[in-house]
C-alpha atoms as a PDB file:
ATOM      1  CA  UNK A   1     -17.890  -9.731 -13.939  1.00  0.00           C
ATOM      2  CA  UNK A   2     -16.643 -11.787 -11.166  1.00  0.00           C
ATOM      3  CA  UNK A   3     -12.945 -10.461 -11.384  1.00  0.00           C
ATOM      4  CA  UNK A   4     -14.585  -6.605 -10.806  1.00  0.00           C
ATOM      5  CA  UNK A   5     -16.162  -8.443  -7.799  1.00  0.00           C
ATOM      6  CA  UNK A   6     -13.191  -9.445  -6.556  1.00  0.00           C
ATOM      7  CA  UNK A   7     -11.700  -6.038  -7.133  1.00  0.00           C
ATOM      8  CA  UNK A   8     -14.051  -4.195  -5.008  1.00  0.00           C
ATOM      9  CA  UNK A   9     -14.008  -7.175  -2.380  1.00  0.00           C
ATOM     10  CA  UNK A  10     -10.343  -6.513  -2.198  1.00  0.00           C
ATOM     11  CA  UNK A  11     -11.195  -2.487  -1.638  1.00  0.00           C
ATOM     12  CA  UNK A  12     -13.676  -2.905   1.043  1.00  0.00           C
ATOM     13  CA  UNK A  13     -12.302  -1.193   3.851  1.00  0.00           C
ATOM     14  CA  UNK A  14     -14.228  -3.499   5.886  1.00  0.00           C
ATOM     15  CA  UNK A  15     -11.442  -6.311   4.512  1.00  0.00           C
ATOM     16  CA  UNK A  16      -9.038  -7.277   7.571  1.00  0.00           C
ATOM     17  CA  UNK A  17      -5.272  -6.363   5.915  1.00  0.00           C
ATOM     18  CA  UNK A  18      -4.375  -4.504   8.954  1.00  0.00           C
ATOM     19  CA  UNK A  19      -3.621  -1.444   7.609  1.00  0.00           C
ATOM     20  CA  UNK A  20      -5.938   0.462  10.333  1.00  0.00           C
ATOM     21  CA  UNK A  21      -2.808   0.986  12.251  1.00  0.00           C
ATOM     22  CA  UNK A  22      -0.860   2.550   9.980  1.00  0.00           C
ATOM     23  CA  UNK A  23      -1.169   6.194   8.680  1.00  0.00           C
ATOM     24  CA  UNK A  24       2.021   5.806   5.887  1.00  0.00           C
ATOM     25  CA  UNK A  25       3.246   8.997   7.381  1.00  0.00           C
ATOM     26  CA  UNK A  26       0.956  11.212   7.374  1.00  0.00           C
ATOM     27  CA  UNK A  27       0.241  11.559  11.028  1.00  0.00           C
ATOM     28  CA  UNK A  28       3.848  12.363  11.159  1.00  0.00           C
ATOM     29  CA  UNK A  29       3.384  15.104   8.390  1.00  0.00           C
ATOM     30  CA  UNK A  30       0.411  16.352  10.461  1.00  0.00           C
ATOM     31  CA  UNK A  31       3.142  16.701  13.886  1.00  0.00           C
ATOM     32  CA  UNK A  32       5.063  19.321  10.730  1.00  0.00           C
ATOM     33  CA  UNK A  33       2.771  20.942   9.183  1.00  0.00           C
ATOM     34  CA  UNK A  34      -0.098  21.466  11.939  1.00  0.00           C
ATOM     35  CA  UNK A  35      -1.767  24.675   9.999  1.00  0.00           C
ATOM     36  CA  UNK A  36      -1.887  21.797   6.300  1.00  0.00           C
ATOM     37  CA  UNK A  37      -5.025  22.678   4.808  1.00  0.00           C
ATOM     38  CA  UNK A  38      -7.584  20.621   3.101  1.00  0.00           C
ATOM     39  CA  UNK A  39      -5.816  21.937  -0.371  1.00  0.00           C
ATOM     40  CA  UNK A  40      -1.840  20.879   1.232  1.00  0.00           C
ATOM     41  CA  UNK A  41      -3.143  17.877   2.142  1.00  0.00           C
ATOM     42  CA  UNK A  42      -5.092  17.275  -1.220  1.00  0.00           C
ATOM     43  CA  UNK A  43      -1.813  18.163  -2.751  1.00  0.00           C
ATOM     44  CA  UNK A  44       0.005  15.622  -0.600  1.00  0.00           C
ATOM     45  CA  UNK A  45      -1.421  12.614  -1.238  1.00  0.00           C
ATOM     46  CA  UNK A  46      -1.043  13.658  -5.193  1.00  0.00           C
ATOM     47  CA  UNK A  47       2.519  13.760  -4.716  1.00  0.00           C
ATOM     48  CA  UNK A  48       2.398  10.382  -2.851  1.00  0.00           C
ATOM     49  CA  UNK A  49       0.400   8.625  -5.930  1.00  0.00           C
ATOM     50  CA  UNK A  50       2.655  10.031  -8.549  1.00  0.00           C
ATOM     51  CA  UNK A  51       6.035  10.149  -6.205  1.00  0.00           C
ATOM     52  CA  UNK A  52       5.498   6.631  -4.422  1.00  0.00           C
ATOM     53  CA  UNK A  53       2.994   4.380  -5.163  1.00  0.00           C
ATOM     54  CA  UNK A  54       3.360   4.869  -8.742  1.00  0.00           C
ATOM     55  CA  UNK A  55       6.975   4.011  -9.183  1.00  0.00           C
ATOM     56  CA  UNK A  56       7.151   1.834  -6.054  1.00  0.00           C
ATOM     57  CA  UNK A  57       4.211  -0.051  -4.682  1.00  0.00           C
ATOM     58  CA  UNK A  58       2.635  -0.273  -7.614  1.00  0.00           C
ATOM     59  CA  UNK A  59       5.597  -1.892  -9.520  1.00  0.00           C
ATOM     60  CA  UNK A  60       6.205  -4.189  -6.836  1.00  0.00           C
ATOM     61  CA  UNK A  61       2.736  -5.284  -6.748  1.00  0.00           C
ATOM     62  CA  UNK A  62       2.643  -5.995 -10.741  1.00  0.00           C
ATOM     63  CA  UNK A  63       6.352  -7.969 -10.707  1.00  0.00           C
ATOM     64  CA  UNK A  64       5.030  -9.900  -7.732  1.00  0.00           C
ATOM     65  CA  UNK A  65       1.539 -10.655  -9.603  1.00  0.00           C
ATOM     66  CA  UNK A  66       3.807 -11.982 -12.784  1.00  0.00           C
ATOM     67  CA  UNK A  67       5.339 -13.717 -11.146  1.00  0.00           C
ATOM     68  CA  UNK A  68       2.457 -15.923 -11.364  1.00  0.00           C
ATOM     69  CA  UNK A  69       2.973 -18.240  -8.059  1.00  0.00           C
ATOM     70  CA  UNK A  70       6.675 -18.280  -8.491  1.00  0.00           C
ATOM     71  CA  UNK A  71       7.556 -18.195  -4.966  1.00  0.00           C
ATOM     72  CA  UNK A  72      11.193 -17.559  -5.765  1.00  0.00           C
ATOM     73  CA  UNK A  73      10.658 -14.448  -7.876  1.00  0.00           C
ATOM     74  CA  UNK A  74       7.797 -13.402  -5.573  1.00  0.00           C
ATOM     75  CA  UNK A  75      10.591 -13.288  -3.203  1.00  0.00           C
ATOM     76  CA  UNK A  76      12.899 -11.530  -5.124  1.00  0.00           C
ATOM     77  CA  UNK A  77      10.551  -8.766  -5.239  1.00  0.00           C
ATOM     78  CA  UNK A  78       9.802  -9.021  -1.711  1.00  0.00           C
ATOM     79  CA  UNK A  79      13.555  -8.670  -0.530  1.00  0.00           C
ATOM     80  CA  UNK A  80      14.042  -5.614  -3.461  1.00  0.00           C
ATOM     81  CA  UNK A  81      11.087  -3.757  -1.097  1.00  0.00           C
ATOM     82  CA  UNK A  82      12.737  -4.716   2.037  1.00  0.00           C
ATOM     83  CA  UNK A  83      16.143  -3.412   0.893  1.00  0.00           C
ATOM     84  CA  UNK A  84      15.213   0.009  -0.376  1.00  0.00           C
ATOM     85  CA  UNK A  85      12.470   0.604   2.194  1.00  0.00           C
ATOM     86  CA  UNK A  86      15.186   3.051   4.534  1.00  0.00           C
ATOM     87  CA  UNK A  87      12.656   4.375   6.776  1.00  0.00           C
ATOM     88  CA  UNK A  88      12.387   1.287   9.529  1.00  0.00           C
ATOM     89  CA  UNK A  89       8.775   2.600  10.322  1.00  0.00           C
ATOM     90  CA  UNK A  90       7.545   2.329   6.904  1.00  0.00           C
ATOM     91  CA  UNK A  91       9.552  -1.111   6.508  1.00  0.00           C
ATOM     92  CA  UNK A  92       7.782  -2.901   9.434  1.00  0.00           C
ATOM     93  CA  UNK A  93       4.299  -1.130   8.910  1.00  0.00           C
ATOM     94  CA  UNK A  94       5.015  -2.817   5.026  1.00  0.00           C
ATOM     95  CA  UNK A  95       5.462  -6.397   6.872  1.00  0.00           C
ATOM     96  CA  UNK A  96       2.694  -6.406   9.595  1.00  0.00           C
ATOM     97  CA  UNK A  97       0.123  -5.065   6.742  1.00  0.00           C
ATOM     98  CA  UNK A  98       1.779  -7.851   4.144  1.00  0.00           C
ATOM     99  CA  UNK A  99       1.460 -10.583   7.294  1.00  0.00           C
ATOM    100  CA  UNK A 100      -2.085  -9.760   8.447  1.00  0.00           C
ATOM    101  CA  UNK A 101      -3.477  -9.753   4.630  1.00  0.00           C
ATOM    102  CA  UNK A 102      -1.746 -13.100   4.108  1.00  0.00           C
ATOM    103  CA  UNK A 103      -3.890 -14.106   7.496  1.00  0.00           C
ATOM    104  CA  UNK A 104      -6.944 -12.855   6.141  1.00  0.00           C
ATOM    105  CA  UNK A 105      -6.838 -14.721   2.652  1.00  0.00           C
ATOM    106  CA  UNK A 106      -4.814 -18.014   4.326  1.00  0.00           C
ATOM    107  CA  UNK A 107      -7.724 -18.550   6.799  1.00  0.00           C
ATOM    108  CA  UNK A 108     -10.354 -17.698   3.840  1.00  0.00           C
ATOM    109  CA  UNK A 109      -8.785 -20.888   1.788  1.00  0.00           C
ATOM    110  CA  UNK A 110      -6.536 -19.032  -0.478  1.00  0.00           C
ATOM    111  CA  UNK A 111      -3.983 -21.771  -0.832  1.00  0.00           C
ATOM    112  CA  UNK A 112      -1.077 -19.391  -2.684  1.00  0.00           C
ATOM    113  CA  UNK A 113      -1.680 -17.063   0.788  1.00  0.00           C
ATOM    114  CA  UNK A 114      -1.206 -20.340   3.159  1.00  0.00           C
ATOM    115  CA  UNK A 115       2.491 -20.871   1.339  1.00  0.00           C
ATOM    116  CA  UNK A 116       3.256 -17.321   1.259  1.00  0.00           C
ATOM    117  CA  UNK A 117       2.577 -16.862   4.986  1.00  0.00           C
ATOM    118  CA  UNK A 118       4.608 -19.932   5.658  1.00  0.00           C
ATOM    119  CA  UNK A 119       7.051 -18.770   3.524  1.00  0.00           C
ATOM    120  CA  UNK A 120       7.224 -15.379   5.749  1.00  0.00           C
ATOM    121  CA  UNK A 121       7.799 -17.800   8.931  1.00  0.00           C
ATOM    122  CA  UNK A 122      10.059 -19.580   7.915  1.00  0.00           C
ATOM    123  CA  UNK A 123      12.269 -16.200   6.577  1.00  0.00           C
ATOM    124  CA  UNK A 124      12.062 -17.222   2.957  1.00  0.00           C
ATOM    125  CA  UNK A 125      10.051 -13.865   2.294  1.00  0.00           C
ATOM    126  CA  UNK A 126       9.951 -10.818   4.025  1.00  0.00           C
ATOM    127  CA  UNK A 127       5.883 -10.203   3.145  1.00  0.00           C
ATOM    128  CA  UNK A 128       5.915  -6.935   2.035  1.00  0.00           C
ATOM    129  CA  UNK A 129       2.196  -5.652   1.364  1.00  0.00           C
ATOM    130  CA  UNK A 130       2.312  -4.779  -2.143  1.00  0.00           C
ATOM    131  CA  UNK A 131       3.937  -7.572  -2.804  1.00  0.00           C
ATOM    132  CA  UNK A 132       1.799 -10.287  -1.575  1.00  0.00           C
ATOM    133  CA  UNK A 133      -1.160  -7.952  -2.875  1.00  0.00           C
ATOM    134  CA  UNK A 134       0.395  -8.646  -6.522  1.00  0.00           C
ATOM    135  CA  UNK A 135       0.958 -12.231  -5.828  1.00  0.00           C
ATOM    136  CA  UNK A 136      -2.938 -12.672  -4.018  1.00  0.00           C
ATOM    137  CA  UNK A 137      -4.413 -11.277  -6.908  1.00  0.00           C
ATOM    138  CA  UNK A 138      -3.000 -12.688  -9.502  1.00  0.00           C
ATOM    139  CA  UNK A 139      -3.782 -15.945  -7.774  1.00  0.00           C
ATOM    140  CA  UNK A 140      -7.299 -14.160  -7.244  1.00  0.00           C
ATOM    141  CA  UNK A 141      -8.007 -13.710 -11.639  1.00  0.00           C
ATOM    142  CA  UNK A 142      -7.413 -10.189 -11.305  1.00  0.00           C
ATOM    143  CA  UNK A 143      -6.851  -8.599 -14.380  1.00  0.00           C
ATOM    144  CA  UNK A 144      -3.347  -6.281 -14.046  1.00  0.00           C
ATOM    145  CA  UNK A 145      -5.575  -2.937 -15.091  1.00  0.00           C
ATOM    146  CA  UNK A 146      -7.521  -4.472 -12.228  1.00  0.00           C
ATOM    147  CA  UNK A 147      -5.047  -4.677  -9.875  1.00  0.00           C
ATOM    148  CA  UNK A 148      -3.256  -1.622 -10.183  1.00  0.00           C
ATOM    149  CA  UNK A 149      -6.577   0.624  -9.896  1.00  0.00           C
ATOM    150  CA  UNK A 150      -7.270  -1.593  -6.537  1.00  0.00           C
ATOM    151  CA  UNK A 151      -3.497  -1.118  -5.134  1.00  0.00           C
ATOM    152  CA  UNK A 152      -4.139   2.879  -5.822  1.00  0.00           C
ATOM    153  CA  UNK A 153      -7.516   3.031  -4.606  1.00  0.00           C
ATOM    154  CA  UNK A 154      -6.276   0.737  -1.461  1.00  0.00           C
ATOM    155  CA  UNK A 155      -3.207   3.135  -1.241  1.00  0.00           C
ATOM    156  CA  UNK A 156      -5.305   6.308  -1.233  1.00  0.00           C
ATOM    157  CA  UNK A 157      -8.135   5.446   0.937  1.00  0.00           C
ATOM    158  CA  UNK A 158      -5.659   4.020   3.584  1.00  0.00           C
ATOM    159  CA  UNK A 159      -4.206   7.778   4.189  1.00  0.00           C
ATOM    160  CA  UNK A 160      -7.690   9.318   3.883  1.00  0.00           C
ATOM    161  CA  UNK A 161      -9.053   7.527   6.368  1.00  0.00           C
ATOM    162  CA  UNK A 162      -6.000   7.456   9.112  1.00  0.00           C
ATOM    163  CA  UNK A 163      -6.277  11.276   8.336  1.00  0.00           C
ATOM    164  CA  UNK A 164     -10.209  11.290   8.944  1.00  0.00           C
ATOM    165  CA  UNK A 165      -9.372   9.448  12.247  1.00  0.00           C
ATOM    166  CA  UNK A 166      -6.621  11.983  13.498  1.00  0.00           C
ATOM    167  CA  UNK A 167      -9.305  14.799  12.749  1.00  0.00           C
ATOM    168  CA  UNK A 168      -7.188  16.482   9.950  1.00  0.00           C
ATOM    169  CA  UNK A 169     -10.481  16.037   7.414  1.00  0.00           C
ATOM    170  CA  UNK A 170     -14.090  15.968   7.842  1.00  0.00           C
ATOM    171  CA  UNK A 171     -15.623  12.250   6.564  1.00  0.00           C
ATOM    172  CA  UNK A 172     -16.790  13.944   3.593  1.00  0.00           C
ATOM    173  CA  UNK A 173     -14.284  15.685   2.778  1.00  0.00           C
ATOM    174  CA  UNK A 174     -11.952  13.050   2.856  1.00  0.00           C
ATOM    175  CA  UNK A 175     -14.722  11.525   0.292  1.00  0.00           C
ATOM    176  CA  UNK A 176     -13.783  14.747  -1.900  1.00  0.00           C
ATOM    177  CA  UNK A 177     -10.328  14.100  -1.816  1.00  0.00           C
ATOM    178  CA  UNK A 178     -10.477  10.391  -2.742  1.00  0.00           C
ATOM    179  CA  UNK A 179     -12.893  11.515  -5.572  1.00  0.00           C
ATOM    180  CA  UNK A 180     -11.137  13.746  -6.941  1.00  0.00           C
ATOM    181  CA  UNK A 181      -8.295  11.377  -6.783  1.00  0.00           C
ATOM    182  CA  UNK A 182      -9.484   8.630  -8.714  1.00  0.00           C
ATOM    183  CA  UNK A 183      -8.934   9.937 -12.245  1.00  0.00           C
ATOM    184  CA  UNK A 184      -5.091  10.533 -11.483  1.00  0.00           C
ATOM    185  CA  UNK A 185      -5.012   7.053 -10.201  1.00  0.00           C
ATOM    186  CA  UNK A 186      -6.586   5.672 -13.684  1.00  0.00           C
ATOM    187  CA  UNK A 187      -4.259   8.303 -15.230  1.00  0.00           C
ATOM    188  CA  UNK A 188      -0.910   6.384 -13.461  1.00  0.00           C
ATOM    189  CA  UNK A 189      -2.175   2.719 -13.890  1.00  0.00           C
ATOM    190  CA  UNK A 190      -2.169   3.349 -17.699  1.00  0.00           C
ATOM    191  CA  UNK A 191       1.678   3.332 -17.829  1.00  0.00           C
ATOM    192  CA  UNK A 192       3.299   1.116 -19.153  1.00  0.00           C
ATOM    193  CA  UNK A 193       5.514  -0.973 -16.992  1.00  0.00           C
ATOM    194  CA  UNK A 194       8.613  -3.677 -18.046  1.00  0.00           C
ATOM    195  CA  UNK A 195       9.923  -6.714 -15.731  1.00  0.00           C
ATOM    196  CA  UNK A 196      13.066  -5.522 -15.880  1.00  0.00           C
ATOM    197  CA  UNK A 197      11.922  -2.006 -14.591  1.00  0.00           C
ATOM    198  CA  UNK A 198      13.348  -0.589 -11.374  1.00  0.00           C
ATOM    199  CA  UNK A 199      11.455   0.690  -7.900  1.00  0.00           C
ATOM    200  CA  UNK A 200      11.643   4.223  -7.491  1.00  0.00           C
ATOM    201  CA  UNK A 201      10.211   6.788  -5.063  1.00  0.00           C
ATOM    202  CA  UNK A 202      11.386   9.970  -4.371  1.00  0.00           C
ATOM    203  CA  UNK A 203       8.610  11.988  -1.617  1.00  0.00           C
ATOM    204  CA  UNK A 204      11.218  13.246   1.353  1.00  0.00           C
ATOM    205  CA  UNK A 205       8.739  15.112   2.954  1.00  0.00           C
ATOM    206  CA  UNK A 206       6.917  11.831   4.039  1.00  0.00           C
ATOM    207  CA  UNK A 207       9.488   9.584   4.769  1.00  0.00           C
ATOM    208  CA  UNK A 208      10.961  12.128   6.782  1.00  0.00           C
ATOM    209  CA  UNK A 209       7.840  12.595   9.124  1.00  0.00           C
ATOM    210  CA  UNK A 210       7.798   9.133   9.165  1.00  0.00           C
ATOM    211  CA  UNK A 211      10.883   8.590  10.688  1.00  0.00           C
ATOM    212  CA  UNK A 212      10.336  11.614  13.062  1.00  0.00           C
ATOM    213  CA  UNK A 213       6.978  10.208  13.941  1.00  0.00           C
ATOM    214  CA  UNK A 214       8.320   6.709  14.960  1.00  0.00           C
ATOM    215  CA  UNK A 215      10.466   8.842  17.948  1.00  0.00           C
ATOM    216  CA  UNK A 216       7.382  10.714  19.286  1.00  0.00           C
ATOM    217  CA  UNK A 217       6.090   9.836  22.480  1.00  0.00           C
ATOM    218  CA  UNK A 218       2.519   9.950  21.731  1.00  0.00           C
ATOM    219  CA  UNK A 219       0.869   9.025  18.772  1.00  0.00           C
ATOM    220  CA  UNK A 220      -2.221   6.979  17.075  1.00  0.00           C
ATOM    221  CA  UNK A 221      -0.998   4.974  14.266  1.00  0.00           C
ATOM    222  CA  UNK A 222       2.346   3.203  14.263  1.00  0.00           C
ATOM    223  CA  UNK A 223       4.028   5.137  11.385  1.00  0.00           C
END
């Protein structure tokens, strides 16, 4: 039981990883579509699970976590995500997330975190977030069935809640939406996935906003 501990330990949103300031686009896709309804925006964080995080962070998260401590192939992985990462919002949101969970778990003893972060400093990785999720957890004794359901939840929550905070859902129904998104997440995380598979995401709409968002003159969350 103490690996399902650690898995909802990980989830807490109380957890410091930094990702407060980041909204992954959304508040960009908000600035688009300002009449999305509860149902578009249900339907858009679908598409991200099954269009992004399930052919992108997810995979870099499990070739980072079998990677076992390897702190070459971690990086490997790491400089894949930093190459095919085009938006520049989403690719430094990625980083600072990646940096402050390495802070968190490097000041709470995690030794694998205190030579990834140094690794980051000294340019040896770039410290992409799902990446040094994958490598944390594995270091952690987190199962990979484990792992992937706590990078989706993670991934899912993350966009609920910067969208609770920009007033685009009600609390609760934000809770709805994350409900009723946890079966598809289960769904995705039974795939099966090879080492030698490639990163793929394909969700315009988002990185588009994105990149719009990172030009507008006011705005809440950094991407």
């Amino acid at each position: 039981m103490l690996s399902t501990l650690r898995a909802i330990w990980q989830t807490d949103g109380a957890f410091p990883n930094g990702s407060f300031a980041f909204s992954y686009g959304i508040e960009g896709a908000i600035a688009l579509r300002r009449d999305m309804s509860l149902r578009d925006f249900e339907a858009l964080i679908e598409a991200m699970l099954k269009q992004r995080w399930a052919g992108y962070d997810r995979v870099a998260m499990l070739l980072s976590y079998r990677a076992h401590g390897d702190l070459a192939a971690i990086a490997m992985v790491d400089r894949e995500v930093e190459a095919s990462t085009l938006i520049e919002a989403l690719r430094t949101g990625s980083r600072r997330n990646g940096a402050s969970y390495l802070a968190a778990h490097a000041r709470l003893g995690e030794p694998l975190a205190v030579a990834l972060r140094d690794a980051v400093k000294a340019g040896d990785c770039c410290g992409h977030i799902a990446v040094m999720q994958g490598a944390v957890w594995s270091a952690l004794g987190l199962g990979e069935p484990l792992s992937q359901l706590c990078s989706g939840y993670v991934a899912a929550s993350g966009v609920i809640t910067a969208a609770v905070r920009l007033g685009i859902v009600g609390a609760l129904q934000g809770q709805g939406v994350l409900q009723r998104c946890l079966p598809l997440i289960e769904q995705l995380t039974a795939q099966d996935t090879a080492d030698e598979v490639e990163l793929m995401s394909f969700i315009p709409f988002l990185d588009i906003a994105a990149a719009r968002h990172a030009r507008a003159d006011l705005r809440l969350f950094a991407n």
